[in-house]
N, C-alpha and C. Protein backbone atom coordinates (compact mmCIF):
# COMPACT_ATOMS: atom_id res chain seq x y z
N UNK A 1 -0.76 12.71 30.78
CA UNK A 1 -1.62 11.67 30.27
C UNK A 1 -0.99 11.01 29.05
N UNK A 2 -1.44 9.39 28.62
CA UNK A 2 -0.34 8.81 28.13
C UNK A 2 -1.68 8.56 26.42
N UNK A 3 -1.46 8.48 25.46
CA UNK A 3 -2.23 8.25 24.33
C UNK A 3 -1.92 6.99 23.70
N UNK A 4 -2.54 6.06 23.49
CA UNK A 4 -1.72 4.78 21.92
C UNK A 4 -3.27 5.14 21.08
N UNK A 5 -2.44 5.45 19.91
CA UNK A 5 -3.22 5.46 19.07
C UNK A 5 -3.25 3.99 18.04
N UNK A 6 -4.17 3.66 17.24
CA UNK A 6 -3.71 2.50 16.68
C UNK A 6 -4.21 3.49 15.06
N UNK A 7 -3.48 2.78 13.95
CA UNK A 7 -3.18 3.42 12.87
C UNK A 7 -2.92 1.93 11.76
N UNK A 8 -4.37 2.06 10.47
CA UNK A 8 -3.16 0.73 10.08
C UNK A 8 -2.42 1.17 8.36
N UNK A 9 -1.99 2.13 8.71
CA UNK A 9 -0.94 2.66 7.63
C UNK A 9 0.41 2.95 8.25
N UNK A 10 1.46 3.14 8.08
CA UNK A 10 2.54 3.15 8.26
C UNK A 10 2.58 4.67 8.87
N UNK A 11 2.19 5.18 8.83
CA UNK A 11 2.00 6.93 9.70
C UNK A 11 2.58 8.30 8.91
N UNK A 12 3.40 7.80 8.29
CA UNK A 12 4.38 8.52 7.09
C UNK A 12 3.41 9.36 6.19
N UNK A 13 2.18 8.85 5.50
CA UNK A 13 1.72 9.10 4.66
C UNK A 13 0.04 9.35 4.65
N UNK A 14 -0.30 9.77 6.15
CA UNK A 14 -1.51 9.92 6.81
C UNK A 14 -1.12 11.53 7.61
N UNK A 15 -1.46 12.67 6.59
CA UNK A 15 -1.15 14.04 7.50
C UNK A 15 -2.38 14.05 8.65
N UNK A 16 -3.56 13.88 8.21
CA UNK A 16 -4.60 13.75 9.58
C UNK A 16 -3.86 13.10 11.02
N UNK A 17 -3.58 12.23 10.67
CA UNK A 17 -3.26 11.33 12.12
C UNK A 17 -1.72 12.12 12.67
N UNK A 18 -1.05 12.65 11.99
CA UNK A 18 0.00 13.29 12.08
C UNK A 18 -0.22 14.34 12.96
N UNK A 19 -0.87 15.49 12.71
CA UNK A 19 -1.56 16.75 13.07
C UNK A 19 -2.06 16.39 13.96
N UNK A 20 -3.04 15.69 14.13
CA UNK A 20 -3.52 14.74 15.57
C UNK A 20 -2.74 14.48 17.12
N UNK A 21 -1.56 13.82 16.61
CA UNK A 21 -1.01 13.13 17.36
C UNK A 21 0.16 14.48 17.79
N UNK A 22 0.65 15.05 16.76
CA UNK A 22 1.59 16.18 17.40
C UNK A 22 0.56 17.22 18.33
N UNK A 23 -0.26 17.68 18.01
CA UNK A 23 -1.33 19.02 18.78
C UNK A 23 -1.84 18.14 19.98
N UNK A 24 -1.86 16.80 20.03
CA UNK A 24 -1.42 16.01 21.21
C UNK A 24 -0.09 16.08 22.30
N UNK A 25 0.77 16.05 21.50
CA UNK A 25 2.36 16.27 22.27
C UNK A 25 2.22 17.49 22.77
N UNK A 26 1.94 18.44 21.81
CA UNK A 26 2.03 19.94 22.14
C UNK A 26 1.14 20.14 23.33
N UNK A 27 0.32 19.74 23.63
CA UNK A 27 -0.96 19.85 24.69
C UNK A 27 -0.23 19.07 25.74
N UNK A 28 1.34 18.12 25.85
CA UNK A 28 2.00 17.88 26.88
C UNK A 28 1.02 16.04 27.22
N UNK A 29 0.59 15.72 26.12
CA UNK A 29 -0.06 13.84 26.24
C UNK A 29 1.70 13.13 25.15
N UNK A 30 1.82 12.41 26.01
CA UNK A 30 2.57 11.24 25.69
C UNK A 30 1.80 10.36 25.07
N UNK A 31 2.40 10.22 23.44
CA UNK A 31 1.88 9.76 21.92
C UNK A 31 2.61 8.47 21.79
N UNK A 32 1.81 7.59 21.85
CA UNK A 32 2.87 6.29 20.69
C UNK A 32 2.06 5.85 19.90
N UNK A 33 2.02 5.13 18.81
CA UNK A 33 1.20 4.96 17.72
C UNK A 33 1.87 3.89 17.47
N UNK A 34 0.79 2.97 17.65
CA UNK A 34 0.83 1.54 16.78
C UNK A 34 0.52 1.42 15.50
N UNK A 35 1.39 1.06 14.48
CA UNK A 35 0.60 1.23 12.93
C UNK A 35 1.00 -0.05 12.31
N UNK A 36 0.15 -0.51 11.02
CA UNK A 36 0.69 -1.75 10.16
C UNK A 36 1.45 -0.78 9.25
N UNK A 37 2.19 -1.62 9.16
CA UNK A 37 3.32 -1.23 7.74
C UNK A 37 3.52 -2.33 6.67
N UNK A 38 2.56 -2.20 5.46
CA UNK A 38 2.27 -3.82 5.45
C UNK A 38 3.19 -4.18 4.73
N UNK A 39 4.30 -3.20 3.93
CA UNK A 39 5.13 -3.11 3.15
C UNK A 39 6.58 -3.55 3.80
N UNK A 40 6.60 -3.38 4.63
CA UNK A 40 7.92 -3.48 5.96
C UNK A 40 8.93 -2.36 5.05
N UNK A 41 8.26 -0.82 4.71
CA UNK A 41 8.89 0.03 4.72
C UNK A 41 9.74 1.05 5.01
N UNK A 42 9.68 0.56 6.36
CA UNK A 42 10.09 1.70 7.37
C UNK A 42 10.42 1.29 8.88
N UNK A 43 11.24 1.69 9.35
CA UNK A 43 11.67 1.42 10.76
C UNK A 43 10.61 0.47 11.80
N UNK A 44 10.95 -0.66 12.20
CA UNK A 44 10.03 -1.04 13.51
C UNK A 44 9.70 -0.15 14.42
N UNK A 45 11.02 0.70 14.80
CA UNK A 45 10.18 1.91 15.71
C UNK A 45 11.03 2.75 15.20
N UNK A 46 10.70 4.05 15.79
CA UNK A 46 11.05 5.27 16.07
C UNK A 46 10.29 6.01 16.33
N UNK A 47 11.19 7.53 16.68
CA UNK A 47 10.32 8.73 17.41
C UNK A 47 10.32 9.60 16.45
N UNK A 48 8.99 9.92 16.10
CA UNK A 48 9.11 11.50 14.82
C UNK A 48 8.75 12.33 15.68
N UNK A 49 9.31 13.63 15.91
CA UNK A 49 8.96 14.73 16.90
C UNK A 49 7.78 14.71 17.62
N UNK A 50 8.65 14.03 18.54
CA UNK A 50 8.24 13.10 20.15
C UNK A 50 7.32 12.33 20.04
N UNK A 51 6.77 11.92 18.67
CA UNK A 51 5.79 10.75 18.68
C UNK A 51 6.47 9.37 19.01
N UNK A 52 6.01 8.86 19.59
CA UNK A 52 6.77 7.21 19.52
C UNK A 52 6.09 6.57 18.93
N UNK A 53 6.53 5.96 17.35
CA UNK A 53 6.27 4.93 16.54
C UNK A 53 6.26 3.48 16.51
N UNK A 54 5.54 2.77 16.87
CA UNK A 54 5.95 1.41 16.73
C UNK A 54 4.96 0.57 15.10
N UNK A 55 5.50 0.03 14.35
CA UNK A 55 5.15 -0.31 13.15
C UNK A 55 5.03 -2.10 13.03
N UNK A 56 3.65 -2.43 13.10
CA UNK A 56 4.03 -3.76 12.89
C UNK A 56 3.91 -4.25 11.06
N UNK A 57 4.74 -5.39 11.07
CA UNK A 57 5.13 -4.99 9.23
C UNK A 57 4.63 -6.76 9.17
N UNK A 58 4.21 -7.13 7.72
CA UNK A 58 3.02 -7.90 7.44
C UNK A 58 4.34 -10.02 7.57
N UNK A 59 4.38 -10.69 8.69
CA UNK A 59 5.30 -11.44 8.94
C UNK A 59 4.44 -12.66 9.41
N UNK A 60 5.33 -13.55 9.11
CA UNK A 60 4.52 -15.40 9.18
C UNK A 60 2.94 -15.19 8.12
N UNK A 61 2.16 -15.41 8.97
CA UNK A 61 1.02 -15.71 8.30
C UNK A 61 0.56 -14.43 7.32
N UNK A 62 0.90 -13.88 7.68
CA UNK A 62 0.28 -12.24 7.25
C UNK A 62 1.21 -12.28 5.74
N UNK A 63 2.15 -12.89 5.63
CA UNK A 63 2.67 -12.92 4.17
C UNK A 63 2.29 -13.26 3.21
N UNK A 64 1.00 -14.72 3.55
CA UNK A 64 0.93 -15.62 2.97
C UNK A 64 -0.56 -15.68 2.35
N UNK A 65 -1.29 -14.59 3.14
CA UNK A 65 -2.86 -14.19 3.03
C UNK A 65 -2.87 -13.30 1.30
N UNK A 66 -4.30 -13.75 0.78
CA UNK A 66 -4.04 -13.02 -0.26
C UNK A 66 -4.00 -11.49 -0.26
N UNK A 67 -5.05 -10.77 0.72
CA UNK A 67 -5.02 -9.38 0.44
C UNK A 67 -5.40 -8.94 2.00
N UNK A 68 -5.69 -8.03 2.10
CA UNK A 68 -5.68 -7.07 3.06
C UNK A 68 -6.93 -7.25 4.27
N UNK A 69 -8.28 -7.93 3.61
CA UNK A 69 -9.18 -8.33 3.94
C UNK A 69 -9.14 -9.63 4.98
N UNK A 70 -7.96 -10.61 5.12
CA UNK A 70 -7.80 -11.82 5.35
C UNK A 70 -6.88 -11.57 6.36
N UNK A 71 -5.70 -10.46 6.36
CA UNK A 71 -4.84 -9.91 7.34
C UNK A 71 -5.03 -9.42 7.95
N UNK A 72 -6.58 -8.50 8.24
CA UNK A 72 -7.00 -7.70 8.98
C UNK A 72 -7.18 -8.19 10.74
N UNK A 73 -7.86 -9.26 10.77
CA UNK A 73 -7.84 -10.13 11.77
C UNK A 73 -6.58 -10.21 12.74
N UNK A 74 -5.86 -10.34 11.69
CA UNK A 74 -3.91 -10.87 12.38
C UNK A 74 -3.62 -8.89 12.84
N UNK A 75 -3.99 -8.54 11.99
CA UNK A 75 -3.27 -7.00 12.67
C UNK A 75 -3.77 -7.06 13.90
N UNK A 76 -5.55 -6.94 13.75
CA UNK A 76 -5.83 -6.39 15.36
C UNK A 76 -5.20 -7.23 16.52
N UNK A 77 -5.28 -8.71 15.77
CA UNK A 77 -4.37 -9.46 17.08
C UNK A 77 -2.79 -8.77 17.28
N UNK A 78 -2.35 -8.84 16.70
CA UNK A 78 -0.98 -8.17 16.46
C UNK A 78 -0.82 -6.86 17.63
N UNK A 79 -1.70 -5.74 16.96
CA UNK A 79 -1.73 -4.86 17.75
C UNK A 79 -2.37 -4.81 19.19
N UNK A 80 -3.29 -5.67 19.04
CA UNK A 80 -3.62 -5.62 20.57
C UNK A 80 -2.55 -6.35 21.47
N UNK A 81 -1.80 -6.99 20.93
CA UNK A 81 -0.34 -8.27 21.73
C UNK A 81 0.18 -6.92 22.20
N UNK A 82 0.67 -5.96 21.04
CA UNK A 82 1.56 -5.29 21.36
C UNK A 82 1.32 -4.21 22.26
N UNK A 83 0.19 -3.26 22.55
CA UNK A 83 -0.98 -2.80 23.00
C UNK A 83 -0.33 -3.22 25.06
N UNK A 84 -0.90 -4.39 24.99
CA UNK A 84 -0.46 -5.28 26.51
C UNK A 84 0.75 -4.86 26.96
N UNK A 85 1.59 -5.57 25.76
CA UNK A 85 3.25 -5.14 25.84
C UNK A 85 3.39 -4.32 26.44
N UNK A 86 3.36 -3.05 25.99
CA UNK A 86 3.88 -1.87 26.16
C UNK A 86 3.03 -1.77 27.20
N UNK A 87 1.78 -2.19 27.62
CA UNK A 87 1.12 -1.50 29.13
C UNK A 87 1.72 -2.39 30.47
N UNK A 88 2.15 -3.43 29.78
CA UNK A 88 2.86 -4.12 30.96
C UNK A 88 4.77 -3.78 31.31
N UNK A 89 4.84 -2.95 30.42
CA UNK A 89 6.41 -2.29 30.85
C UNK A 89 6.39 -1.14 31.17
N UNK A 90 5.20 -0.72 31.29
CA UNK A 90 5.26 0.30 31.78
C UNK A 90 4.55 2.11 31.27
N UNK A 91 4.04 1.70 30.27
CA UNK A 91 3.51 2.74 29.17
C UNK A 91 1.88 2.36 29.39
N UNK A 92 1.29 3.06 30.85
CA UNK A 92 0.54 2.95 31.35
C UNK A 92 -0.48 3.89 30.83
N UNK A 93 -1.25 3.61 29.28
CA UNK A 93 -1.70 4.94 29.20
C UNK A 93 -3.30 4.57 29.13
N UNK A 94 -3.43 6.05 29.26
CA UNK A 94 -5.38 6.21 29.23
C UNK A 94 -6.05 6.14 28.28
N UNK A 95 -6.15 6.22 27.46
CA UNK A 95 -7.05 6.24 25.81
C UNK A 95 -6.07 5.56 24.75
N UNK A 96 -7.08 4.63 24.30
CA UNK A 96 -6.92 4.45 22.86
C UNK A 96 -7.57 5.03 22.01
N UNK A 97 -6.66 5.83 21.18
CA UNK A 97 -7.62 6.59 19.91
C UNK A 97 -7.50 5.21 18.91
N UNK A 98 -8.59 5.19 18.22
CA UNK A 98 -8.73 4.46 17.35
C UNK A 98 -8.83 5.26 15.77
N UNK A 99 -7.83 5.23 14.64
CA UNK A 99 -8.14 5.81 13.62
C UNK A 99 -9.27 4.94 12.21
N UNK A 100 -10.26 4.94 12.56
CA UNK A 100 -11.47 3.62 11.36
C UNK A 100 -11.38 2.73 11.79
N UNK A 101 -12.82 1.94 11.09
CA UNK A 101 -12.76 0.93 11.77
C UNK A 101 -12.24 -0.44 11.57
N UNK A 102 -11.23 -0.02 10.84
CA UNK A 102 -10.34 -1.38 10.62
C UNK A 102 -9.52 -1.29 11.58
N UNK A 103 -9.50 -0.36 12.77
CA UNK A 103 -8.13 -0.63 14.03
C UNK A 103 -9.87 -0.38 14.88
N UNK A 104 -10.62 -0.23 15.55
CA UNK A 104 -11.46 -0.52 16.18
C UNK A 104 -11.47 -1.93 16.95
N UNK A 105 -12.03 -2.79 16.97
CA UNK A 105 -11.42 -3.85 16.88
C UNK A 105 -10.98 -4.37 18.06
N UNK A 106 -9.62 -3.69 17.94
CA UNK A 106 -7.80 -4.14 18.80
C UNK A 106 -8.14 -3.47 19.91
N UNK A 107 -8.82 -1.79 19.19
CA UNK A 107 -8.62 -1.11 20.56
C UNK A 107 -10.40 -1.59 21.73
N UNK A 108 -10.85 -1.83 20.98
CA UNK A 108 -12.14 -2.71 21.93
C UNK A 108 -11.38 -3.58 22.67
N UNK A 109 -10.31 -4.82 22.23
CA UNK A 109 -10.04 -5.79 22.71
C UNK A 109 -9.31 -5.04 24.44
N UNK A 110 -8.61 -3.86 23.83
CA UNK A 110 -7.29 -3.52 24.83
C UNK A 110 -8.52 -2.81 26.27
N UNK A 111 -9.61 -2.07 25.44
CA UNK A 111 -10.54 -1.60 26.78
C UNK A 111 -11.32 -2.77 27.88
N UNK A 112 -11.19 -3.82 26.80
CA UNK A 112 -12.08 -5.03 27.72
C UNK A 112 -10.86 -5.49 28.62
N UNK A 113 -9.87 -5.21 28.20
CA UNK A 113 -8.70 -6.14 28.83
C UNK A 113 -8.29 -4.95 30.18
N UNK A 114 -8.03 -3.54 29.40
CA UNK A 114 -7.30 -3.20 31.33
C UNK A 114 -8.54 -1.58 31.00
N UNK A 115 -9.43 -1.45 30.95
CA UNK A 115 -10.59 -0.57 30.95
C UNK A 115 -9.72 0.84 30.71
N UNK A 116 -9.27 0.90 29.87
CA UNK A 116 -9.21 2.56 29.28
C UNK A 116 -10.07 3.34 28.26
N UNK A 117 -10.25 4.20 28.10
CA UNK A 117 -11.58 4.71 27.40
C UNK A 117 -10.69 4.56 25.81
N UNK A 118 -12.21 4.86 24.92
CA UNK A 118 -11.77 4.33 23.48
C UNK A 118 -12.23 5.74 22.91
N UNK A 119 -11.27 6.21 22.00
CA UNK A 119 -11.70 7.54 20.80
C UNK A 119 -12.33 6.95 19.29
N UNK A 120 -12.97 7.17 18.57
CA UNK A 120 -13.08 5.81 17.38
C UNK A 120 -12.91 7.57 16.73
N UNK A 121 -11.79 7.33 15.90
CA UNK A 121 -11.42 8.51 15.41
C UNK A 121 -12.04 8.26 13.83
N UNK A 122 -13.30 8.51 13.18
CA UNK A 122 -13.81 7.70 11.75
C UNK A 122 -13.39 8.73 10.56
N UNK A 123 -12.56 8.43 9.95
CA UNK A 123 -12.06 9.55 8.97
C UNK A 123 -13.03 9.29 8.18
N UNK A 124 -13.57 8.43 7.71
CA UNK A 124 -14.80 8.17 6.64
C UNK A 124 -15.87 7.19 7.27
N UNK A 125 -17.13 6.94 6.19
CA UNK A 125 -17.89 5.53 6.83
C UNK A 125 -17.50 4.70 6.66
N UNK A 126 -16.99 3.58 6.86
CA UNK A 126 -16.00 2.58 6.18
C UNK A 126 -17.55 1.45 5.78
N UNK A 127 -18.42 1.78 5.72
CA UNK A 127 -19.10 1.09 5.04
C UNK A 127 -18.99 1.04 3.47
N UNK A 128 -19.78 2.16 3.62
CA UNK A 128 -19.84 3.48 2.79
C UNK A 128 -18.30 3.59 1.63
N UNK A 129 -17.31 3.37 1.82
CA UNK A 129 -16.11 3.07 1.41
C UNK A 129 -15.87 1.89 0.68
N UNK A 130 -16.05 0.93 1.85
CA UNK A 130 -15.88 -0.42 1.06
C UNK A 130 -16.68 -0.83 -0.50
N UNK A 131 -17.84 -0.11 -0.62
CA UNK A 131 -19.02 -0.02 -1.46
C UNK A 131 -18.33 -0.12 -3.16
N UNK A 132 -17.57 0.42 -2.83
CA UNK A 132 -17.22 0.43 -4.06
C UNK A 132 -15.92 -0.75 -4.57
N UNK A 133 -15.49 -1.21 -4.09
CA UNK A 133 -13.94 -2.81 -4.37
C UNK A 133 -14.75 -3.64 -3.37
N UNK A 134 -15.98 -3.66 -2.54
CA UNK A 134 -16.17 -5.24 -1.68
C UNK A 134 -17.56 -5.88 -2.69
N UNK A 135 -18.16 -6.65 -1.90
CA UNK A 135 -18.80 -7.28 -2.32
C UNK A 135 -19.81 -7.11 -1.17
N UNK A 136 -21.32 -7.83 -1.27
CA UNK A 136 -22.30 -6.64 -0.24
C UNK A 136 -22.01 -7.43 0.92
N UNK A 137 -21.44 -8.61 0.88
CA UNK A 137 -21.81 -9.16 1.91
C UNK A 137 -20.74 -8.75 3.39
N UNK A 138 -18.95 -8.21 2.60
CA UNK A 138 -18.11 -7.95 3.21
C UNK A 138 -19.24 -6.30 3.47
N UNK A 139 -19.40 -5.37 2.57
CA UNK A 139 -20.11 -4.74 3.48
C UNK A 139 -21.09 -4.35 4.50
N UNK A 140 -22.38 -5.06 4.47
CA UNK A 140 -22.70 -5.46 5.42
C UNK A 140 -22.53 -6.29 6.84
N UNK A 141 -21.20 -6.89 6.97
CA UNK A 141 -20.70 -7.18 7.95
C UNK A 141 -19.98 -5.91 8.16
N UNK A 142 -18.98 -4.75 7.84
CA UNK A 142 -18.54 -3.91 8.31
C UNK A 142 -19.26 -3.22 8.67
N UNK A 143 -20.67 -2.60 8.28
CA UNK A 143 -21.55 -2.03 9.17
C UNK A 143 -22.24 -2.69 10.33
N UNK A 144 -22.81 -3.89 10.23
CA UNK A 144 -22.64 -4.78 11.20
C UNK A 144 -21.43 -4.39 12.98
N UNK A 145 -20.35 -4.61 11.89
CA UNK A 145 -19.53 -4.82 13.47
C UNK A 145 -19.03 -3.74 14.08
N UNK A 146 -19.52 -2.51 12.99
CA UNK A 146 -18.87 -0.86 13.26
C UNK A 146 -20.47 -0.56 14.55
N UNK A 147 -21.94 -1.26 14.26
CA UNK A 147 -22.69 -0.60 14.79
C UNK A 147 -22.55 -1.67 16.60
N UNK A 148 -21.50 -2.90 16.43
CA UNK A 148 -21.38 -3.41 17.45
C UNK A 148 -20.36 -2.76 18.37
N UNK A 149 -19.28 -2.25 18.00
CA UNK A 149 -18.12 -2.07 18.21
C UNK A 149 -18.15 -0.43 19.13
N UNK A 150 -19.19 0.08 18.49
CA UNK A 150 -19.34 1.54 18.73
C UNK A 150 -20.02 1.65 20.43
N UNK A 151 -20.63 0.41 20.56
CA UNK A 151 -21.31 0.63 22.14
C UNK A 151 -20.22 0.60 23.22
N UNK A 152 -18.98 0.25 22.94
CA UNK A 152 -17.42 0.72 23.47
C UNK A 152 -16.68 1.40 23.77
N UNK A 153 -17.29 2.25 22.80
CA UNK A 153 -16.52 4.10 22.09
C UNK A 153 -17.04 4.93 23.35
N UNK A 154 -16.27 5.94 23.94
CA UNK A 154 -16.44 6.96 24.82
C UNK A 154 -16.47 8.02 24.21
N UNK A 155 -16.01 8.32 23.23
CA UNK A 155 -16.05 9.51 22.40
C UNK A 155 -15.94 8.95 20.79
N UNK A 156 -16.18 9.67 19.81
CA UNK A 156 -16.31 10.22 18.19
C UNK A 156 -15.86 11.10 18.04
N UNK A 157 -14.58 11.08 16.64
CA UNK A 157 -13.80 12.44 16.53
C UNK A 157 -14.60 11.80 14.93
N UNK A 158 -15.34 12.73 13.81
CA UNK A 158 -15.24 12.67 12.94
C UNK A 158 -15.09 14.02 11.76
N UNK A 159 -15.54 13.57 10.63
CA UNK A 159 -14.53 14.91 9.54
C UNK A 159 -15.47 15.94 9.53
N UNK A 160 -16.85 15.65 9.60
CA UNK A 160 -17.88 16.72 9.02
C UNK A 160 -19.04 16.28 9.43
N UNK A 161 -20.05 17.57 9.06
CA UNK A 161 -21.56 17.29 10.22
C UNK A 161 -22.36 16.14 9.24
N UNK A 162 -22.24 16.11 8.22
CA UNK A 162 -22.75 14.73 7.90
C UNK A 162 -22.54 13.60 8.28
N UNK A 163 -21.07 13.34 8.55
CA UNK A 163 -20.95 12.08 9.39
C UNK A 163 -21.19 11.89 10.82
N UNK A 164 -21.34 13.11 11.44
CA UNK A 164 -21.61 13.50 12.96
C UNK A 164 -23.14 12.76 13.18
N UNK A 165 -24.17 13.28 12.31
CA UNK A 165 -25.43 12.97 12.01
C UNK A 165 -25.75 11.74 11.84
N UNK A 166 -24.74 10.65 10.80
CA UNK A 166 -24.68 9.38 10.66
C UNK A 166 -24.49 8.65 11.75
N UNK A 167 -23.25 9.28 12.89
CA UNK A 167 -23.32 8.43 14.03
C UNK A 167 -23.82 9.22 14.82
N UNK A 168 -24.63 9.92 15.25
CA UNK A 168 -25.61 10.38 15.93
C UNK A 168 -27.01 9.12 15.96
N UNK A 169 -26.72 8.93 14.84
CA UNK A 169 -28.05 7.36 14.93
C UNK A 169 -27.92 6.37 15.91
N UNK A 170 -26.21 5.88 15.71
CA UNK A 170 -25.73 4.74 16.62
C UNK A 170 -25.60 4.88 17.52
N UNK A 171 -25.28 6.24 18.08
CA UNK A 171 -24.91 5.95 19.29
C UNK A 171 -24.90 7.63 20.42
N UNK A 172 -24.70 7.32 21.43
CA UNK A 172 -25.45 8.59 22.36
C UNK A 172 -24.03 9.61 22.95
N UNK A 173 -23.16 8.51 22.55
CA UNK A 173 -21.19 9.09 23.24
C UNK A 173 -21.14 10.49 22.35
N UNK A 174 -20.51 11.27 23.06
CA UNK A 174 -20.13 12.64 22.33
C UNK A 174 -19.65 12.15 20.93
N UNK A 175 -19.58 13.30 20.37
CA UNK A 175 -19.12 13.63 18.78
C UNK A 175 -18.41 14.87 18.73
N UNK A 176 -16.77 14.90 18.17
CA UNK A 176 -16.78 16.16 18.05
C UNK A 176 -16.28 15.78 16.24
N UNK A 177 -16.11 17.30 16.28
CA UNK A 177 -15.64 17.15 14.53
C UNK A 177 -14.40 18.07 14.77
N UNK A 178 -13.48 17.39 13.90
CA UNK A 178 -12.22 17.97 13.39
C UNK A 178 -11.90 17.83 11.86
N UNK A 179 -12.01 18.70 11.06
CA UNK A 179 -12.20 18.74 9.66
C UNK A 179 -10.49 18.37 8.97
N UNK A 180 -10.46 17.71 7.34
CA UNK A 180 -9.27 17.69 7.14
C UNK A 180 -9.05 18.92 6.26
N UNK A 181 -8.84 19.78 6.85
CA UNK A 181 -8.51 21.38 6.32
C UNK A 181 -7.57 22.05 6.67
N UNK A 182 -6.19 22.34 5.67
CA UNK A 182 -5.26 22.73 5.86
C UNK A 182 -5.29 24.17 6.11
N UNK A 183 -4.44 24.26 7.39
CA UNK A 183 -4.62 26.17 7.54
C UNK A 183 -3.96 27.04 6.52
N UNK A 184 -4.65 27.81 6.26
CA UNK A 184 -4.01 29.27 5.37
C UNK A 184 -2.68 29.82 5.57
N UNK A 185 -1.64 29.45 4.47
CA UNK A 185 -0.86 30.13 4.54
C UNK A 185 -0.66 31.64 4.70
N UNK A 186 -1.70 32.04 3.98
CA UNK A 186 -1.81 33.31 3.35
C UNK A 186 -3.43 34.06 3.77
N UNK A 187 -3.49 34.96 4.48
CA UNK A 187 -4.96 35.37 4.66
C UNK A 187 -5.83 35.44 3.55
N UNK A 188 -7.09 35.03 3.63
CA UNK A 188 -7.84 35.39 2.77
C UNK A 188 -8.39 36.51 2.42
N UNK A 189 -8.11 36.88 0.93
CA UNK A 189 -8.64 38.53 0.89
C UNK A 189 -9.35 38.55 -0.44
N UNK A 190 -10.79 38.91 -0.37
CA UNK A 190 -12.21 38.59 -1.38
C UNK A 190 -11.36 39.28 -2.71
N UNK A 191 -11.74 38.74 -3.77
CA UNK A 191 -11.24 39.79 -5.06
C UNK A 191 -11.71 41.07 -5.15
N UNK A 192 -10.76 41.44 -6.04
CA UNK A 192 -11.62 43.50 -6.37
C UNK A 192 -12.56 43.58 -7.34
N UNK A 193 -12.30 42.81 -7.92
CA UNK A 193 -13.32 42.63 -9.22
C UNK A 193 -14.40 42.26 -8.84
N UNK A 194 -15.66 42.33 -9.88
CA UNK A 194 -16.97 42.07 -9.30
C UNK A 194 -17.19 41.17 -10.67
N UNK A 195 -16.10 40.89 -11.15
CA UNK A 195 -16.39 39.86 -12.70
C UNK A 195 -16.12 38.53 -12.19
N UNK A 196 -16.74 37.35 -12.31
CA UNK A 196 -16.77 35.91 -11.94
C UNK A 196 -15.13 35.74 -12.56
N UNK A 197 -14.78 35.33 -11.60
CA UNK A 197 -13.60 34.64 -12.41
C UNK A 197 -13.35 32.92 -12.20
């Protein structure tokens, strides 16, 4: 089974989506990941242990926008172009995971276009987020188009049962949770002491 995930960070610097996408490979799913790179930091493509990377980096119009809010539009177009691309050469795959809902969106566009199921992978509420640098009106349109966008979604991967609960409101598609919790190097073993430390 074939995966595109869409990602709009450069992938480098996102261990969630990392961990994701390899325990994917390992499970024997063919990974490519579409990501913005808005920096044009890093390779157009490559493979990081067997992921296939493709990076779109911020070019023509996308240079010229003031911030991130105004480019957002051009990514999902961007990524959904590229999305086609690759399904029309041959990278025939079944799911788009979607990582938030700023790549949501693209991957709606790509299910209306050749019907593959959608993951809306929500690392946070991106309402809820924006709350603090937008203004109410940009947030209330992101809840807005997150509670439109979601009647698309075949599945919900989110971080914790509070957010499980939050979209438990919107919508009836499974939920699972995958927490961002790094495994133990070292077993855990309770102290000897019975003094608070």
């Amino acid at each position: 089974m074939k995966v595109l995930m869409l990602l709009s960070n450069p992938f480098i610097v996102d261990p969630r989506v990392y961990k994701e996408a390899k325990a994917l490979t390992k499970a024997g799913y063919e990974v490519t990941v579409i990501v913005w790179d808005r920096k044009g930091e890093h390779l157009e493509e490559e493979i990081i242990e067997g992921i296939h990377l493709i990076r779109i980096h911020n070019q023509g119009l996308m240079r010229f926008l003031p911030n991130d809010l105004f480019r957002n539009p051009l990514w999902w177009r961007k990524a959904y172009k590229k999305a086609l691309e690759l399904y029309k050469k041959g990278n025939k795959f079944d799911i788009v995971h979607c990582h938030d809902l700023d790549t949501l969106q693209a991957g709606v566009w790509i299910k209306k276009k050749i019907s593959v199921k959608v993951v809306y992978d929500a690392h946070e509420i991106f309402s809820y987020m924006l709350e603090q640098s937008m203004s109410p009106f940009i947030v209330n349109f992101s809840n807005r188009m997150e509670k439109r966008l979601i009647n698309y979604v075949d599945h919900i991967i989110t971080v914790d049962d509070g957010y499980a609960h939050y979209f438990k409101k919107l919508t009836n598609c499974p939920i699972a949770i995958v927490r961002n919790c790094k495994s133990l190097i070292v077993p855990y073993r309770p102290p000897s002491s019975k003094n608070f430390t």
